[in-house]
PDB file of N, CA and C in Angstrom:
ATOM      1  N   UNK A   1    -180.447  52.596 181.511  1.00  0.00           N
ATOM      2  CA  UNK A   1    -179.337  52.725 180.593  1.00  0.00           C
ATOM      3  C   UNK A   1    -178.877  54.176 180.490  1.00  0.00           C
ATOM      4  N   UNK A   2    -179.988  55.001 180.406  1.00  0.00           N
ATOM      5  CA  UNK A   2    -179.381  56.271 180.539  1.00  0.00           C
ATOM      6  C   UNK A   2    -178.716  56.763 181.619  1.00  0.00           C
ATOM      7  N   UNK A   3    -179.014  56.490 182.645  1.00  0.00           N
ATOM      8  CA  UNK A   3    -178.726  56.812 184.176  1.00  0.00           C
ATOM      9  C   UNK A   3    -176.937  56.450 184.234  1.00  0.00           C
ATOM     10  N   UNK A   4    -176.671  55.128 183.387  1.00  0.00           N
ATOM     11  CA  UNK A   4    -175.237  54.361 183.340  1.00  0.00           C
ATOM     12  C   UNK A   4    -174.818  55.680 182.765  1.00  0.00           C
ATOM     13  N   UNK A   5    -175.009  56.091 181.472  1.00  0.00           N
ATOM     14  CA  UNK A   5    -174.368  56.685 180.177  1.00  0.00           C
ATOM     15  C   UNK A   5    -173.987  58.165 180.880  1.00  0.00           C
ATOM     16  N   UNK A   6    -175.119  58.881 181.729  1.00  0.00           N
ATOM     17  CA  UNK A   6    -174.844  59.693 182.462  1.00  0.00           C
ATOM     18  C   UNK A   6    -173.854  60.088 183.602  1.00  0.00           C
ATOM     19  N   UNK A   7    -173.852  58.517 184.373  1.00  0.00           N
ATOM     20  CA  UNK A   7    -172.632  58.621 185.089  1.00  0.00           C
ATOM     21  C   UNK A   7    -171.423  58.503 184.438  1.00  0.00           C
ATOM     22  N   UNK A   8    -171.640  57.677 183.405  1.00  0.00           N
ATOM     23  CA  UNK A   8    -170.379  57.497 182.757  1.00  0.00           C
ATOM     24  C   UNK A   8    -169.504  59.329 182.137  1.00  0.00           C
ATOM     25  N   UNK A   9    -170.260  59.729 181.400  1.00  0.00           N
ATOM     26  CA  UNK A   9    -169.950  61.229 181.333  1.00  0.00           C
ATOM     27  C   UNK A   9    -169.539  61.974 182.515  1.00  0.00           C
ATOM     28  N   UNK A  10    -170.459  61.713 183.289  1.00  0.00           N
ATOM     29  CA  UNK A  10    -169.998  62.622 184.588  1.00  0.00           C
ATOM     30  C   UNK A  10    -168.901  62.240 185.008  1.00  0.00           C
ATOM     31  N   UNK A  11    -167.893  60.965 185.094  1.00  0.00           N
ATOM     32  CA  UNK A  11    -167.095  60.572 185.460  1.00  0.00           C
ATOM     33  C   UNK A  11    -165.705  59.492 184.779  1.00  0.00           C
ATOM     34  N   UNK A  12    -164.970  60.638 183.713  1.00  0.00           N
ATOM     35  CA  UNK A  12    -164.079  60.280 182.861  1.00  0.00           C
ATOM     36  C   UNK A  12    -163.132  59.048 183.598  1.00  0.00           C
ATOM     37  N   UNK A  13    -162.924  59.260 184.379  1.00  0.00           N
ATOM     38  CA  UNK A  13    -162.266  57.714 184.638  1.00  0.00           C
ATOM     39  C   UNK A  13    -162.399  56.931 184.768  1.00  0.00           C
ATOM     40  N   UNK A  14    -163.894  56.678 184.897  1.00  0.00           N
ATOM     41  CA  UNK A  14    -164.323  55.168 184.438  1.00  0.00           C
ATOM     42  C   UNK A  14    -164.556  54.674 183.148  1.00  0.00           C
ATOM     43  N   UNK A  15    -165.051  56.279 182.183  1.00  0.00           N
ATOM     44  CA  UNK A  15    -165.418  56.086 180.745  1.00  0.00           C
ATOM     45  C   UNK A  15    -163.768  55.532 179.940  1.00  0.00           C
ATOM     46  N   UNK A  16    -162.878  56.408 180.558  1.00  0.00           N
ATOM     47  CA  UNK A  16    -161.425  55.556 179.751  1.00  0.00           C
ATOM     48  C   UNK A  16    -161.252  54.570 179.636  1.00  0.00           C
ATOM     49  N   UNK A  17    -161.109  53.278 180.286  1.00  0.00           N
ATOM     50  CA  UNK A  17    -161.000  52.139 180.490  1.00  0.00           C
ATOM     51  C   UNK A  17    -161.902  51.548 179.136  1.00  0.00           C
ATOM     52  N   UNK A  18    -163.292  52.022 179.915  1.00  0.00           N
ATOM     53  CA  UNK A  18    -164.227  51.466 178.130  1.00  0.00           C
ATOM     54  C   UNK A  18    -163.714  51.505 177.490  1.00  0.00           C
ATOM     55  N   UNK A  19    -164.146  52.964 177.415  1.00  0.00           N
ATOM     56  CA  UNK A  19    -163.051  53.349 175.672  1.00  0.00           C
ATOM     57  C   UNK A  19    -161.931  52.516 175.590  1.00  0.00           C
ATOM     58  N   UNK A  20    -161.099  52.156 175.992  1.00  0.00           N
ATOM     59  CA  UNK A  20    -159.611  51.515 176.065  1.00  0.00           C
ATOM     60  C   UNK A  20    -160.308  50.335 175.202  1.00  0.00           C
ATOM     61  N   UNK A  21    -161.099  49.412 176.506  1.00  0.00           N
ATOM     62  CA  UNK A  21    -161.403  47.791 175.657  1.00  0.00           C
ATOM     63  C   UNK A  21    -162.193  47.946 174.334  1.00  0.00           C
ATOM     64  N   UNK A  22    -162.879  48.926 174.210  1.00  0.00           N
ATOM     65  CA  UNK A  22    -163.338  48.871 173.053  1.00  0.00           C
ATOM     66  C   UNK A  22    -162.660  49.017 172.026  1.00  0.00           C
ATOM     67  N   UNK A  23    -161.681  49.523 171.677  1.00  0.00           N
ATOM     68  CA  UNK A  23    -160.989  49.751 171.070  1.00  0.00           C
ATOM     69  C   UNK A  23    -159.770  48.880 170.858  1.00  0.00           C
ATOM     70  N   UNK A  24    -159.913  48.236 171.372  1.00  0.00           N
ATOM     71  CA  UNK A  24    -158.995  47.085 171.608  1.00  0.00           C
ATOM     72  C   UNK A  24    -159.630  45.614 170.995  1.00  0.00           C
ATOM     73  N   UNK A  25    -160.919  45.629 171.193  1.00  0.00           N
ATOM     74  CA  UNK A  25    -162.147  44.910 170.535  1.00  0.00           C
ATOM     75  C   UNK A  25    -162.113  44.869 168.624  1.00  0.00           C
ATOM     76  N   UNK A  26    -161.917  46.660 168.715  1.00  0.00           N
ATOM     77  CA  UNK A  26    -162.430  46.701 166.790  1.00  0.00           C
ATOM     78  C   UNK A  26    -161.489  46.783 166.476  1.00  0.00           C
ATOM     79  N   UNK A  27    -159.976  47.029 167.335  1.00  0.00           N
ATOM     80  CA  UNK A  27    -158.945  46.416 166.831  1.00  0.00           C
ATOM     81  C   UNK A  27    -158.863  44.954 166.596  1.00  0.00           C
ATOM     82  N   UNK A  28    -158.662  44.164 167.541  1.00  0.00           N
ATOM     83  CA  UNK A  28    -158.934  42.869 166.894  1.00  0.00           C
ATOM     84  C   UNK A  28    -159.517  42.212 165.912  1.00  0.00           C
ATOM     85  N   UNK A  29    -161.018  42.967 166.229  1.00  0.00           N
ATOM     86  CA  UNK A  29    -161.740  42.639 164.723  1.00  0.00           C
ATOM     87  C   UNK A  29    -161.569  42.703 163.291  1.00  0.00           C
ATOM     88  N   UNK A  30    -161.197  44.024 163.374  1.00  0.00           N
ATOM     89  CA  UNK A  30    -160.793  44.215 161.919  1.00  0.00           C
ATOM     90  C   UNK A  30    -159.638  44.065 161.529  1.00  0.00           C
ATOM     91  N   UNK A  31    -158.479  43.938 162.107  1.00  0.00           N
ATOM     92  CA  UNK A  31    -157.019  42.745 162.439  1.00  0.00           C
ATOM     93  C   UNK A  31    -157.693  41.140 161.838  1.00  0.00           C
ATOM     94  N   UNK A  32    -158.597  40.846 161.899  1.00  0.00           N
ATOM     95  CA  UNK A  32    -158.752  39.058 161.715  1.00  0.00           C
ATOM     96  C   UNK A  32    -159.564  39.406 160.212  1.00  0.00           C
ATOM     97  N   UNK A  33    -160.633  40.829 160.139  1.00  0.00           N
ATOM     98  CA  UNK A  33    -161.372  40.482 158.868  1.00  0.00           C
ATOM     99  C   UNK A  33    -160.488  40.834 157.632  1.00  0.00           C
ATOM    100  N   UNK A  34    -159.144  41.849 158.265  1.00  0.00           N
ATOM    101  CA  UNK A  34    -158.076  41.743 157.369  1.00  0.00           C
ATOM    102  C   UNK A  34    -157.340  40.480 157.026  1.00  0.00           C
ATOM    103  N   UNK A  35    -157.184  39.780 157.792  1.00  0.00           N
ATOM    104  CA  UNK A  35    -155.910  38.661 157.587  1.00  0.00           C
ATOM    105  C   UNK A  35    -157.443  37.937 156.747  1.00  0.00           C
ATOM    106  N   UNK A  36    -158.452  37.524 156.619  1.00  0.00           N
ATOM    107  CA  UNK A  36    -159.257  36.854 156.685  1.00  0.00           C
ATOM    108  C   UNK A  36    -159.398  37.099 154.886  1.00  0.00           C
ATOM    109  N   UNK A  37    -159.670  38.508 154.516  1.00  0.00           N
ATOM    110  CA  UNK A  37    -159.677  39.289 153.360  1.00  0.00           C
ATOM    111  C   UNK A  37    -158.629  38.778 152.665  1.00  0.00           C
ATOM    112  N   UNK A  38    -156.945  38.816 153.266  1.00  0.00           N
ATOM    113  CA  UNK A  38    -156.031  38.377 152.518  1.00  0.00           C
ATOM    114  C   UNK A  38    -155.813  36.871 152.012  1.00  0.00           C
ATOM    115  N   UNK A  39    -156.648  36.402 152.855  1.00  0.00           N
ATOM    116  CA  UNK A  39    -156.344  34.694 152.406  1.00  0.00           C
ATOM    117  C   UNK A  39    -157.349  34.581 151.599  1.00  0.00           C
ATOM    118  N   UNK A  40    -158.413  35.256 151.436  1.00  0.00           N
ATOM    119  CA  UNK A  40    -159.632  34.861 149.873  1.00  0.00           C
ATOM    120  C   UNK A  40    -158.590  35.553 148.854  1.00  0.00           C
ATOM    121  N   UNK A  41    -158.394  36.310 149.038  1.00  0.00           N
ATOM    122  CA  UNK A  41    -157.735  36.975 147.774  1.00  0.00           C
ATOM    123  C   UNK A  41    -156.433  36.120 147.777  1.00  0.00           C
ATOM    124  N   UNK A  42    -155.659  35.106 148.426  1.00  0.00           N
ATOM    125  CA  UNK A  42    -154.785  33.965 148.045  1.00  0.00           C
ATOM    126  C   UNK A  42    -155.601  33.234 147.326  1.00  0.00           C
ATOM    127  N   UNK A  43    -156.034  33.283 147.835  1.00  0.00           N
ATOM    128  CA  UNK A  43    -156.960  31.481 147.752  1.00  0.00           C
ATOM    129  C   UNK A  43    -157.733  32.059 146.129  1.00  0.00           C
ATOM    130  N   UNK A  44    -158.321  32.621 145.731  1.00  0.00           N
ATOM    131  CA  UNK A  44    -158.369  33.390 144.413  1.00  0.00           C
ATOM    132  C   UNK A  44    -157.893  33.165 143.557  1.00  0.00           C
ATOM    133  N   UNK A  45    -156.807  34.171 143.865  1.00  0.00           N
ATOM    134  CA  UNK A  45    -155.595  34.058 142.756  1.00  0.00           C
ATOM    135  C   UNK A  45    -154.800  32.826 142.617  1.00  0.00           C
ATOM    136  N   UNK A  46    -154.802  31.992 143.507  1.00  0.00           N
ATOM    137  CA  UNK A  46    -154.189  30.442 142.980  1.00  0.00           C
ATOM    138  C   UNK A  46    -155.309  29.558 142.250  1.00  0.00           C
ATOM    139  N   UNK A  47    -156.541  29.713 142.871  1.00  0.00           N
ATOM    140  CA  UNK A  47    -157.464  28.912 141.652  1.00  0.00           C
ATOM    141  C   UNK A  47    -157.670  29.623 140.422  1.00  0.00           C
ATOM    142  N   UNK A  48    -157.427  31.078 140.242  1.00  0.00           N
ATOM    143  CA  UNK A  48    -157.316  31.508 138.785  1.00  0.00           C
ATOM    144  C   UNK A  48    -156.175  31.167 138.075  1.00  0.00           C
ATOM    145  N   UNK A  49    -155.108  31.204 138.653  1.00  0.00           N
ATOM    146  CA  UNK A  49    -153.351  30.358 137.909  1.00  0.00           C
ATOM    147  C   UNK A  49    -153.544  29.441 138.078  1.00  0.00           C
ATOM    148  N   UNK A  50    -154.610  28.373 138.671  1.00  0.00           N
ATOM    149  CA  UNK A  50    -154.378  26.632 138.320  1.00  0.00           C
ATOM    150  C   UNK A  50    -155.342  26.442 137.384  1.00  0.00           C
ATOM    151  N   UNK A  51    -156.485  27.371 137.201  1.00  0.00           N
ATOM    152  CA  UNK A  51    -157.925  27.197 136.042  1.00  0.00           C
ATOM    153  C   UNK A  51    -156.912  27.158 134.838  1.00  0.00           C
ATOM    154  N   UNK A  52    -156.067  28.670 134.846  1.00  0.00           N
ATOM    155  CA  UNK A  52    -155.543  28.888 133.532  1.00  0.00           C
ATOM    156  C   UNK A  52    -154.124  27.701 133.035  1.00  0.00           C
ATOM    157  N   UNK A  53    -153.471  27.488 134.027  1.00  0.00           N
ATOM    158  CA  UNK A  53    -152.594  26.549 134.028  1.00  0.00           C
ATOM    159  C   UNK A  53    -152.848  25.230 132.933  1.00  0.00           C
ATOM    160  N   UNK A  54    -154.130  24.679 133.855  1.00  0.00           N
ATOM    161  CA  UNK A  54    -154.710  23.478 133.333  1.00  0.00           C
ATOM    162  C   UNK A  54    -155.602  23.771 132.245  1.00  0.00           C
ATOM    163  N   UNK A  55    -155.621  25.033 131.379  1.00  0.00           N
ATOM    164  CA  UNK A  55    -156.233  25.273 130.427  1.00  0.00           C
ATOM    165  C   UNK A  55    -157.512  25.172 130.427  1.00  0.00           C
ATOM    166  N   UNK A  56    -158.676  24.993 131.097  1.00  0.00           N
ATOM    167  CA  UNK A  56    -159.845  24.582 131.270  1.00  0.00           C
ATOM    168  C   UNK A  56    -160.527  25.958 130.674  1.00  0.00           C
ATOM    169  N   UNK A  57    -160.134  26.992 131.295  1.00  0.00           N
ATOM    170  CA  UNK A  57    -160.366  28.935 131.228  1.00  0.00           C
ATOM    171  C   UNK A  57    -161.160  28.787 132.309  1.00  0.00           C
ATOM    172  N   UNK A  58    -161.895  30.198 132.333  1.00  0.00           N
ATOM    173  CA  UNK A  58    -162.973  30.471 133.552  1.00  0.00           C
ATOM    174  C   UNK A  58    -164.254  30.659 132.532  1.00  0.00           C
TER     175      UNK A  58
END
C-alpha cells in the first residue's frame, strides 16, 4: 500500500483523476444526506401541524 501511495505522489497524473472521482463521490454523498436531511425536517414539520391541528398536542 505504501509502495501505491508513493507512486502515486511521484506521479501527479495519475493522482488527479483520483482526486477527481473522489470528489465526485463526497459530492454525491453529501448531495443525497442533504436532500435526505430536508425531507425529515418535511416530514417533521407536517406531523407537528397535523398533532396540533387535530388538537391531540405533543
Amino acid at each position: 500500500m505504501e509502495g501505491v501511495i508513493e507512486y502515486l505522489l511521484a506521479n501527479p497524473l495519475f493522482l488527479i483523476p483520483i482526486l477527481l472521482l473522489v470528489a465526485m463521490m463526497a459530492y454525491a454523498l453529501l448531495k443525497k444526506l442533504l436532500k435526505m436531511a430536508a425531507i425529515v425536517v418535511i416530514a417533521g414539520a407536517m406531523y407537528v401541524a397535523l398533532v396540533e391541528y387535530f388538537g391531540t398536542g405533543l
